[in-house]
C-alpha atoms as a PDB file:
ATOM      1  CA  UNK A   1     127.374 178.482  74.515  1.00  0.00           C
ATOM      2  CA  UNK A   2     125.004 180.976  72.974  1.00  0.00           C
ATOM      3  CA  UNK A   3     123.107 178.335  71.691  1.00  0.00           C
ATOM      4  CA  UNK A   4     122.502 175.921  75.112  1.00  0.00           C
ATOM      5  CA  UNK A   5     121.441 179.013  76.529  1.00  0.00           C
ATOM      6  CA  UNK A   6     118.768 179.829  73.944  1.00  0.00           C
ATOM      7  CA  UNK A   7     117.717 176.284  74.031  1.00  0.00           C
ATOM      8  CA  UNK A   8     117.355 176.433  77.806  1.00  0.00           C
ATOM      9  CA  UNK A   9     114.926 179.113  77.146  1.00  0.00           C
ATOM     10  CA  UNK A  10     113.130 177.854  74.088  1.00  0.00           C
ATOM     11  CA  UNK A  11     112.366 174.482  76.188  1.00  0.00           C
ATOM     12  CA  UNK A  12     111.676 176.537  79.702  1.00  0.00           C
ATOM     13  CA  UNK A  13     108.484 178.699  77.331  1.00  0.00           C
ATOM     14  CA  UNK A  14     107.631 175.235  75.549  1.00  0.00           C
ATOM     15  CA  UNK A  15     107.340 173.838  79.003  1.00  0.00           C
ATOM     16  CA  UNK A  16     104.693 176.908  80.675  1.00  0.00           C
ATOM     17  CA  UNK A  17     102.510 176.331  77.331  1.00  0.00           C
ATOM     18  CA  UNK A  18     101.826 172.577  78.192  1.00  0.00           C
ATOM     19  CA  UNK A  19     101.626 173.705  81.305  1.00  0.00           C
ATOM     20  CA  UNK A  20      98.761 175.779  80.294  1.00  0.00           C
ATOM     21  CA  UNK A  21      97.216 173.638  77.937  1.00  0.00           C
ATOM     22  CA  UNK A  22      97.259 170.739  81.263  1.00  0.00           C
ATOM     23  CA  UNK A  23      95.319 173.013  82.779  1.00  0.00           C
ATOM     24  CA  UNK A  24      92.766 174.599  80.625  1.00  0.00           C
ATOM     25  CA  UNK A  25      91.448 170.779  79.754  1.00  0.00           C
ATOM     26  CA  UNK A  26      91.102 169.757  83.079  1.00  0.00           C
ATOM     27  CA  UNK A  27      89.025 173.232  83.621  1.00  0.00           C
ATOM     28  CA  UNK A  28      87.170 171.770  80.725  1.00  0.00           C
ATOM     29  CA  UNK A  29      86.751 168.399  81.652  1.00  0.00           C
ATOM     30  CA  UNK A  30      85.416 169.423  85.174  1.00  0.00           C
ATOM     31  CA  UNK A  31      81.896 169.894  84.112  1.00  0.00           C
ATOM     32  CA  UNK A  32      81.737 166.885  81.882  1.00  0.00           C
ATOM     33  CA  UNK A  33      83.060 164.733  84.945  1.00  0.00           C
ATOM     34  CA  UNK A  34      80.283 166.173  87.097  1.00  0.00           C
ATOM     35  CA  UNK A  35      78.274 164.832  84.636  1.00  0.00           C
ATOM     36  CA  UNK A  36      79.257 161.356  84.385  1.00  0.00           C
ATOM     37  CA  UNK A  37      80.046 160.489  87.926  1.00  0.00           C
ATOM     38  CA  UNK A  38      76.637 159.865  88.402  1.00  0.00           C
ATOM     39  CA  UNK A  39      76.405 157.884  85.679  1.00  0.00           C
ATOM     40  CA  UNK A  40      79.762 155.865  86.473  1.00  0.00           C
ATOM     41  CA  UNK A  41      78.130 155.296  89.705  1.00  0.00           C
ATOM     42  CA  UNK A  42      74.690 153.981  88.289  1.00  0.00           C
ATOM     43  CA  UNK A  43      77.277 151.493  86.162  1.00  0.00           C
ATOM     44  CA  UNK A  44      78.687 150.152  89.189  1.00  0.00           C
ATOM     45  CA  UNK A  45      75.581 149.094  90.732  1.00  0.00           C
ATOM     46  CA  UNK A  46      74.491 147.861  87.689  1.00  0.00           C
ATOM     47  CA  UNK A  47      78.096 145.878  87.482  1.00  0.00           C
ATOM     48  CA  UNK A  48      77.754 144.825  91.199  1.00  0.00           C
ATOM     49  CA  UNK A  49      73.871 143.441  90.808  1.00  0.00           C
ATOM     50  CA  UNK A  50      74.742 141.608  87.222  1.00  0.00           C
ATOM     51  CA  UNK A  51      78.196 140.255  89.538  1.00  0.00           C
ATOM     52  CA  UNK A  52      75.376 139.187  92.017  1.00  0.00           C
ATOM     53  CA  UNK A  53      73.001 137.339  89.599  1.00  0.00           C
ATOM     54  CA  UNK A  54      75.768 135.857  87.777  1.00  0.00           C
ATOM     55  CA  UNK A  55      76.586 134.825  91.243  1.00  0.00           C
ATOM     56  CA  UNK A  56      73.818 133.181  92.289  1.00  0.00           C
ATOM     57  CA  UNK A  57      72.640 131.654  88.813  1.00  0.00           C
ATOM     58  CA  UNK A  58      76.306 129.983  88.694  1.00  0.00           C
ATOM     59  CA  UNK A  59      76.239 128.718  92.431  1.00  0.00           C
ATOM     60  CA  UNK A  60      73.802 125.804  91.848  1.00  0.00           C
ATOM     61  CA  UNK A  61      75.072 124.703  88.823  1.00  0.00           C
ATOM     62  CA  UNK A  62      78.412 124.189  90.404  1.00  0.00           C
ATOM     63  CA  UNK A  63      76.902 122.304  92.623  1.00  0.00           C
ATOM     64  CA  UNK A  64      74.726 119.932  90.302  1.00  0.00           C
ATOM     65  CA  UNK A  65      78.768 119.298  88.776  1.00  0.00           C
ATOM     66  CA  UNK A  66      80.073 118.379  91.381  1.00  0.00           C
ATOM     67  CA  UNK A  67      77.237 115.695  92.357  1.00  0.00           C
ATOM     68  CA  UNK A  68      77.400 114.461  89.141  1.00  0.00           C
ATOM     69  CA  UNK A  69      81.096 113.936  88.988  1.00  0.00           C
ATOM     70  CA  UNK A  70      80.638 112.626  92.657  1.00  0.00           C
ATOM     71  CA  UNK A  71      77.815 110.222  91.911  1.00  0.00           C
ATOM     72  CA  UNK A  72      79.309 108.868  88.457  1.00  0.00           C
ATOM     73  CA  UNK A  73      82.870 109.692  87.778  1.00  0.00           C
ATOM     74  CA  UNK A  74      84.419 109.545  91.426  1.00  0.00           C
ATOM     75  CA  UNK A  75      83.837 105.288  91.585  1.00  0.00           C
ATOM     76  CA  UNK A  76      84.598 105.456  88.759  1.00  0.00           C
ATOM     77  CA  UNK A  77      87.618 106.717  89.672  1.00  0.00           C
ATOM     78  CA  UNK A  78      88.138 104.766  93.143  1.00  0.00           C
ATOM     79  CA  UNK A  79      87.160 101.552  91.235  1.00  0.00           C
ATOM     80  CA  UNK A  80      90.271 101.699  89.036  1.00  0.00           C
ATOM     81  CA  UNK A  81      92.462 102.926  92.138  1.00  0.00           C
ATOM     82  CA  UNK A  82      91.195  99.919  94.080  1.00  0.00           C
ATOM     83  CA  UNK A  83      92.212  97.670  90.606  1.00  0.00           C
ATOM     84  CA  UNK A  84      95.265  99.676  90.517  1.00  0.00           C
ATOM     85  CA  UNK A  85      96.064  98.807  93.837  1.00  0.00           C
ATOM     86  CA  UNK A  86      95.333  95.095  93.926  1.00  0.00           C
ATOM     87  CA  UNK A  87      97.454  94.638  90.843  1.00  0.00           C
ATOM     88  CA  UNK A  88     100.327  96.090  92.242  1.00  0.00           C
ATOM     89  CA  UNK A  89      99.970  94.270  95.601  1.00  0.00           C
ATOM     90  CA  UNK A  90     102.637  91.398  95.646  1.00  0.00           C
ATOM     91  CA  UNK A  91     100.243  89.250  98.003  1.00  0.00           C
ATOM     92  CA  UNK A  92     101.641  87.397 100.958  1.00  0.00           C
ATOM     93  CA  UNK A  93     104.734  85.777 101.138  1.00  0.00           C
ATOM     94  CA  UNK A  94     104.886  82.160  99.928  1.00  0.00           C
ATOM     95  CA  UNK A  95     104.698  79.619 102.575  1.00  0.00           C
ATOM     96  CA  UNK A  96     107.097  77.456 104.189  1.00  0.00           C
ATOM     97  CA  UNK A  97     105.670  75.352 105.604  1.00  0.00           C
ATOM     98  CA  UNK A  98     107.131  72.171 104.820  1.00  0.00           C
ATOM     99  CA  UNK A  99     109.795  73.518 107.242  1.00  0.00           C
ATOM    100  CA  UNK A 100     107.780  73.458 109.789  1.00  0.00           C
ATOM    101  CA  UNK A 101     106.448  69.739 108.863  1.00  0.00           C
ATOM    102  CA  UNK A 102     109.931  68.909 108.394  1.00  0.00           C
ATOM    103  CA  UNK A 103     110.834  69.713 112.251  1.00  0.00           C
ATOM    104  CA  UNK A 104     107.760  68.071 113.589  1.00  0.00           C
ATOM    105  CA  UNK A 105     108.500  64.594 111.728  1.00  0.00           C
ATOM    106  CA  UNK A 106     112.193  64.862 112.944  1.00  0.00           C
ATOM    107  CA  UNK A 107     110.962  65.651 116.974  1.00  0.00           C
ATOM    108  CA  UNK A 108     108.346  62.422 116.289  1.00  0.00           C
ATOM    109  CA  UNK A 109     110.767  60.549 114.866  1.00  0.00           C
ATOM    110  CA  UNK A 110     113.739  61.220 118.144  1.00  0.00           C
ATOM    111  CA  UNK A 111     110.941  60.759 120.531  1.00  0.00           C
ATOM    112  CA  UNK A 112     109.666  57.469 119.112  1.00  0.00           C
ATOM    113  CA  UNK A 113     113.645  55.996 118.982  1.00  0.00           C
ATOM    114  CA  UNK A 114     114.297  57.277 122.348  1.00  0.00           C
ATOM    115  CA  UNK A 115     110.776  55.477 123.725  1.00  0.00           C
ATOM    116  CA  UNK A 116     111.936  52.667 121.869  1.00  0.00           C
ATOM    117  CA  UNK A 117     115.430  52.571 123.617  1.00  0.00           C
ATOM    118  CA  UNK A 118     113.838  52.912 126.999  1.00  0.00           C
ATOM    119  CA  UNK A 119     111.933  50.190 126.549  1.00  0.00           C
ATOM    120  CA  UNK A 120     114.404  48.346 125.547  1.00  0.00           C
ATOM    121  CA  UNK A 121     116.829  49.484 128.902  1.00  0.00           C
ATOM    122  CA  UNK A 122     113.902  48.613 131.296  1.00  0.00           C
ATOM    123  CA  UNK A 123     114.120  45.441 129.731  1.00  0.00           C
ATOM    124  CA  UNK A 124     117.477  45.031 129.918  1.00  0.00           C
ATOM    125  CA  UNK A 125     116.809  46.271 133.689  1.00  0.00           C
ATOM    126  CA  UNK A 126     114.465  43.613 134.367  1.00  0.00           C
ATOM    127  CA  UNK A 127     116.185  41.176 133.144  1.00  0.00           C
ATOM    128  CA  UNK A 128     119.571  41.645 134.917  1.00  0.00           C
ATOM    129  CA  UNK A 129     117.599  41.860 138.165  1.00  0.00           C
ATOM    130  CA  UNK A 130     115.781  38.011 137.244  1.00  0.00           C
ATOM    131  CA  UNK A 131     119.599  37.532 136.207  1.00  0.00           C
ATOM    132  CA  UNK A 132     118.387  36.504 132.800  1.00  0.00           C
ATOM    133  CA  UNK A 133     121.096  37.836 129.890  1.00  0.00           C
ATOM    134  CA  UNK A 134     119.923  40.906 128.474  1.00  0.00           C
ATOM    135  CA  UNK A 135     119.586  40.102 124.392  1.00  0.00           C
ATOM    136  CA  UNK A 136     116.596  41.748 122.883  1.00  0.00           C
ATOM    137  CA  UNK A 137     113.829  39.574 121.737  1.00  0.00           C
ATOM    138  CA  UNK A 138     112.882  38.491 118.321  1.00  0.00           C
ATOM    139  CA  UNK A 139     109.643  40.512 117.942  1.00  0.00           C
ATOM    140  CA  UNK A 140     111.519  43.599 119.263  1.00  0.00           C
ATOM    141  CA  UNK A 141     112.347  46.699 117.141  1.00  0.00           C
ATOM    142  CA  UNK A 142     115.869  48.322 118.351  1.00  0.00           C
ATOM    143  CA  UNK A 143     116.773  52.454 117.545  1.00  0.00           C
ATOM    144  CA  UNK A 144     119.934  53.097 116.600  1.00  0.00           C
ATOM    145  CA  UNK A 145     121.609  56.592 116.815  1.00  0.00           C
ATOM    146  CA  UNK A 146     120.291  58.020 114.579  1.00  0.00           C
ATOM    147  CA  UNK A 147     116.855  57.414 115.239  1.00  0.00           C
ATOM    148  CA  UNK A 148     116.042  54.663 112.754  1.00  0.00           C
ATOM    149  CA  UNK A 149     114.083  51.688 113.977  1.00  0.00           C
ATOM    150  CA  UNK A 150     115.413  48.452 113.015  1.00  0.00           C
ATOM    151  CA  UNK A 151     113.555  45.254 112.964  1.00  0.00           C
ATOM    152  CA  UNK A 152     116.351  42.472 113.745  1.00  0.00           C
ATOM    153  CA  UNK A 153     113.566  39.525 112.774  1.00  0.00           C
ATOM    154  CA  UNK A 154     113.783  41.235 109.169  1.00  0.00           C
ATOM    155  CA  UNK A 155     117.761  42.236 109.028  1.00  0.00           C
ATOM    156  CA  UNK A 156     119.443  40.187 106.462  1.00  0.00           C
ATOM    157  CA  UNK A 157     122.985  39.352 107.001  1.00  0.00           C
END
């Protein structure tokens, strides 16, 4: 016990020197501060007008860049976008038309048998009102059901 007590003392002296020594520099150091804040002060606005030229020398140059790189690299740039773009562009859809052609034949085709077949019952109208026998002519094409035209002149059989 003796000895944490000594200790406790020998630290608690050690401890008031520092203490001493802390402050006798920072007495010291007082004048030599007043003596360089003014000149830390003259640095700054020295710093802060060099900041300032720097400044303005750097401005324009940045801006020369960026018209340069605007006037030759940027459509350069776009260009191969737009490229980019068309090659990866799957066009438009194929056509299908022949659909369409397909339909419109078909509706030509009904429309021209069921003309035909009209013409043919008028006839047949006619001719049981003259009380003639109603048998198609020779020179007369007849539709059948499903829309085919058949020439009976030219029917073998």
């Amino acid at each position: 016990m003796s000895r944490m007590n000594t200790n406790g003392n020998a630290s608690a002296t050690v401890a008031s020197q520092i203490r001493q020594y802390a402050q006798q520099a920072a007495e010291a150091a007082k004048p030599i501060a007043a003596q360089v804040k003014p000149l830390a002060s003259d640095a700054k606005e020295a710093a802060g007008r060099g900041v300032y030229k720097a400044r303005a020398w750097a401005a324009p140059q940045v801006e020369r860049s960026g018209q340069v790189l605007q006037d030759s690299v940027a459509p350069k740039v776009a260009a191969a976008l737009h490229s980019s773009a068309e090659k990866l562009n799957p066009g438009e859809p194929p056509h299908r038309g022949w659909r369409k052609g397909a339909a419109a034949i078909s509706i030509l085709l009904a429309a021209a048998a069921t003309a035909v077949a009209a013409v043919a019952r008028s006839r047949k109208a006619r001719a049981a009102t003259n009380g003639e026998e109603a048998a198609p002519a020779a020179d007369e094409a007849q539709a059948s059901a499903d829309g085919e035209v058949k020439d009976p002149a030219r029917t073998s059989g």
